[in-house]
C-alpha atoms as a PDB file:
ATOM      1  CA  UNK A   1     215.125  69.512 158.171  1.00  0.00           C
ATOM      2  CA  UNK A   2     217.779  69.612 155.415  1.00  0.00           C
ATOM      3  CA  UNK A   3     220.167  67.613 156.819  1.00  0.00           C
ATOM      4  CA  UNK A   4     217.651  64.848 157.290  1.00  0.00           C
ATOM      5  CA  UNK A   5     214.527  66.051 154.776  1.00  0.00           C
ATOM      6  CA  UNK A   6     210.818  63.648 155.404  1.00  0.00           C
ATOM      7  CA  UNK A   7     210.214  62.848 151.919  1.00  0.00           C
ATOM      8  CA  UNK A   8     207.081  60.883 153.115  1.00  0.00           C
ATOM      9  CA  UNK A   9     208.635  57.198 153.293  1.00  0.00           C
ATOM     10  CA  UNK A  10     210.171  55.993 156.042  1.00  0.00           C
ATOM     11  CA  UNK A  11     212.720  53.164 155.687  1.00  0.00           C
ATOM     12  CA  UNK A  12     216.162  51.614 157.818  1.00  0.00           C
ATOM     13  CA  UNK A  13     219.517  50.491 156.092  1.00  0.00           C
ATOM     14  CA  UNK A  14     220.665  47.577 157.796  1.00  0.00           C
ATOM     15  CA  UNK A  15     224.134  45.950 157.041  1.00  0.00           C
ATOM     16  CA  UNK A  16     223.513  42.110 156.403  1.00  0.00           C
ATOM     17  CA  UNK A  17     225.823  39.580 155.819  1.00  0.00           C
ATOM     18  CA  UNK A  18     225.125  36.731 153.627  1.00  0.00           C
ATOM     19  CA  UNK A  19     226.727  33.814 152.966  1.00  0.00           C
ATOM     20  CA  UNK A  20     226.272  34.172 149.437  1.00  0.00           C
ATOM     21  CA  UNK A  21     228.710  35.649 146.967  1.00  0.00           C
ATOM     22  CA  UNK A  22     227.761  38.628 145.537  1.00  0.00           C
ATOM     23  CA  UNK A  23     226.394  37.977 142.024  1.00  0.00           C
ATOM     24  CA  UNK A  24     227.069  39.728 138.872  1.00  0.00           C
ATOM     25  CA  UNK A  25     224.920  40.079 136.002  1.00  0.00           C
ATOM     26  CA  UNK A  26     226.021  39.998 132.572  1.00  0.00           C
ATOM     27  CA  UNK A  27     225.144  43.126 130.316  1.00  0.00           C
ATOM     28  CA  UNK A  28     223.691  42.595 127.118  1.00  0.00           C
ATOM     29  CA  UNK A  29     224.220  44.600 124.394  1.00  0.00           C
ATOM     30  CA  UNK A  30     221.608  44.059 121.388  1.00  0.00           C
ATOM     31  CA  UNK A  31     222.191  45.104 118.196  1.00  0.00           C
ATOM     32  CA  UNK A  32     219.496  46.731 116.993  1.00  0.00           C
ATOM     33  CA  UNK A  33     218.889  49.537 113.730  1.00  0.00           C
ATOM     34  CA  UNK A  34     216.402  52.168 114.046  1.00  0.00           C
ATOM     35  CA  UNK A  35     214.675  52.708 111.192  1.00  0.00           C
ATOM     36  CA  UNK A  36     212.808  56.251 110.635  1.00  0.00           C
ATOM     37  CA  UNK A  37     210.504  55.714 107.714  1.00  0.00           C
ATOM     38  CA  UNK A  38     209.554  58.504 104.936  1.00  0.00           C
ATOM     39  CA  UNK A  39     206.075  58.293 105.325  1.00  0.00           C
ATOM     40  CA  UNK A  40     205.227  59.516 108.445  1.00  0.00           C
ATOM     41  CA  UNK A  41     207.004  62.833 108.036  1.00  0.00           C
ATOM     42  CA  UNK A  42     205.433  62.668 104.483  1.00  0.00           C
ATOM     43  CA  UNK A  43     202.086  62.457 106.130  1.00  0.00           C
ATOM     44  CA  UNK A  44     202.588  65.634 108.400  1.00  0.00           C
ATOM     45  CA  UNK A  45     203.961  67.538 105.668  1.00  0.00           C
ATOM     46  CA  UNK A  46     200.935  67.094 103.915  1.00  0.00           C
ATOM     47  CA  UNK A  47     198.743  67.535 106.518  1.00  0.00           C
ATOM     48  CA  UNK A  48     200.462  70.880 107.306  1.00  0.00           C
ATOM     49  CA  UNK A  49     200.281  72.311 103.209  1.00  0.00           C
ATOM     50  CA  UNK A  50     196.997  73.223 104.012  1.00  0.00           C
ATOM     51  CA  UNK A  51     198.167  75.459 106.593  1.00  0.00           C
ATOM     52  CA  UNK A  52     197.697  78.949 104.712  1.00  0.00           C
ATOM     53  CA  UNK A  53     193.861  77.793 105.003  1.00  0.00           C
ATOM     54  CA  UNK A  54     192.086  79.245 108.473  1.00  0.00           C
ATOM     55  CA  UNK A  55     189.575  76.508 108.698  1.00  0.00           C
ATOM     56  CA  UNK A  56     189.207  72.962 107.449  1.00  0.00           C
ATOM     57  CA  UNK A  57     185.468  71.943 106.967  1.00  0.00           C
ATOM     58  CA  UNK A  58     184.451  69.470 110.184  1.00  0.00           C
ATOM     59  CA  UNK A  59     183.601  65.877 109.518  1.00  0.00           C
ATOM     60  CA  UNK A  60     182.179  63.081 112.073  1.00  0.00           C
ATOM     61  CA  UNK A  61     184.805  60.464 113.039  1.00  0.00           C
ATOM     62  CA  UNK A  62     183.367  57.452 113.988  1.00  0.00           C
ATOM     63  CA  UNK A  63     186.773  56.234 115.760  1.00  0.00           C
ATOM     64  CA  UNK A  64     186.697  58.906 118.095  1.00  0.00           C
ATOM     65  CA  UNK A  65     182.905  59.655 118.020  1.00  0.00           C
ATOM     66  CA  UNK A  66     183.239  63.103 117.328  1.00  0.00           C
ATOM     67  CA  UNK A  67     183.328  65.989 115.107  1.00  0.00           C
ATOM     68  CA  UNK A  68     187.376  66.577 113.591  1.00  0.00           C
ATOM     69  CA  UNK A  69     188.519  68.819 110.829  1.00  0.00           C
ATOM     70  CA  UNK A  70     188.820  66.981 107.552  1.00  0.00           C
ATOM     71  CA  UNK A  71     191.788  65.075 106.780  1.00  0.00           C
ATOM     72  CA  UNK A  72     193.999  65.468 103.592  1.00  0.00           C
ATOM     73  CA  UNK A  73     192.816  62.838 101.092  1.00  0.00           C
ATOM     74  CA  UNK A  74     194.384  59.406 101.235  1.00  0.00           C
ATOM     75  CA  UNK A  75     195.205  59.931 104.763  1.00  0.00           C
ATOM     76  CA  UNK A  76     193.806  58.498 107.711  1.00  0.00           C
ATOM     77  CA  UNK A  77     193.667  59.129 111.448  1.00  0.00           C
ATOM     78  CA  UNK A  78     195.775  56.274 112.485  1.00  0.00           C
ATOM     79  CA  UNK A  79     198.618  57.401 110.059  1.00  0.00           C
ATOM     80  CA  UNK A  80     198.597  61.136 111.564  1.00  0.00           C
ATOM     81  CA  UNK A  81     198.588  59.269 115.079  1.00  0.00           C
ATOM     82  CA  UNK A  82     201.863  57.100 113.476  1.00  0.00           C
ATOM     83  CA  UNK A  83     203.556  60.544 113.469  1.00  0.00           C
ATOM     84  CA  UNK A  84     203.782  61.023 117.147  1.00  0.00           C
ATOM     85  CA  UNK A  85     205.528  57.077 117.637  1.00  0.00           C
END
């Protein structure tokens, strides 16, 4: 069994031939800048201030349909979500 282990998938290597060159593909590199923007560790700093405080009051959120503690004002739920991408 560990020499040959059953990892639940059977399969065969056969050796073809083709009469076809074997083709390389060309790597691209792209040039690309990632930029990390202020805000969004701005908005979890905030968010977190309030942290020496045990309980934030609960408020309705009609995006998610239920009850969440209330957010920091001028914030929104899609800009704490923005923290995590």
């Amino acid at each position: 069994y560990f020499a040959n282990p059953e990892f639940g998938v059977e399969f065969s290597i056969e050796d073809q031939q083709s009469d076809q060159p074997a083709t390389r593909l060309e790597s691209k590199v792209d040039d690309i800048e990632i930029l990390q923007s202020r805000e969004h560790t701005d908005s979890y700093a905030t968010y977190l201030t309030d942290a020496g405080k045990r309980d934030r009051d609960p408020v309705y959120s009609d995006e998610l349909g239920l009850a969440i503690e209330k957010l920091p004002q001028g914030y929104t739920l899609s800009s704490l979500w923005d923290i995590l991408s």
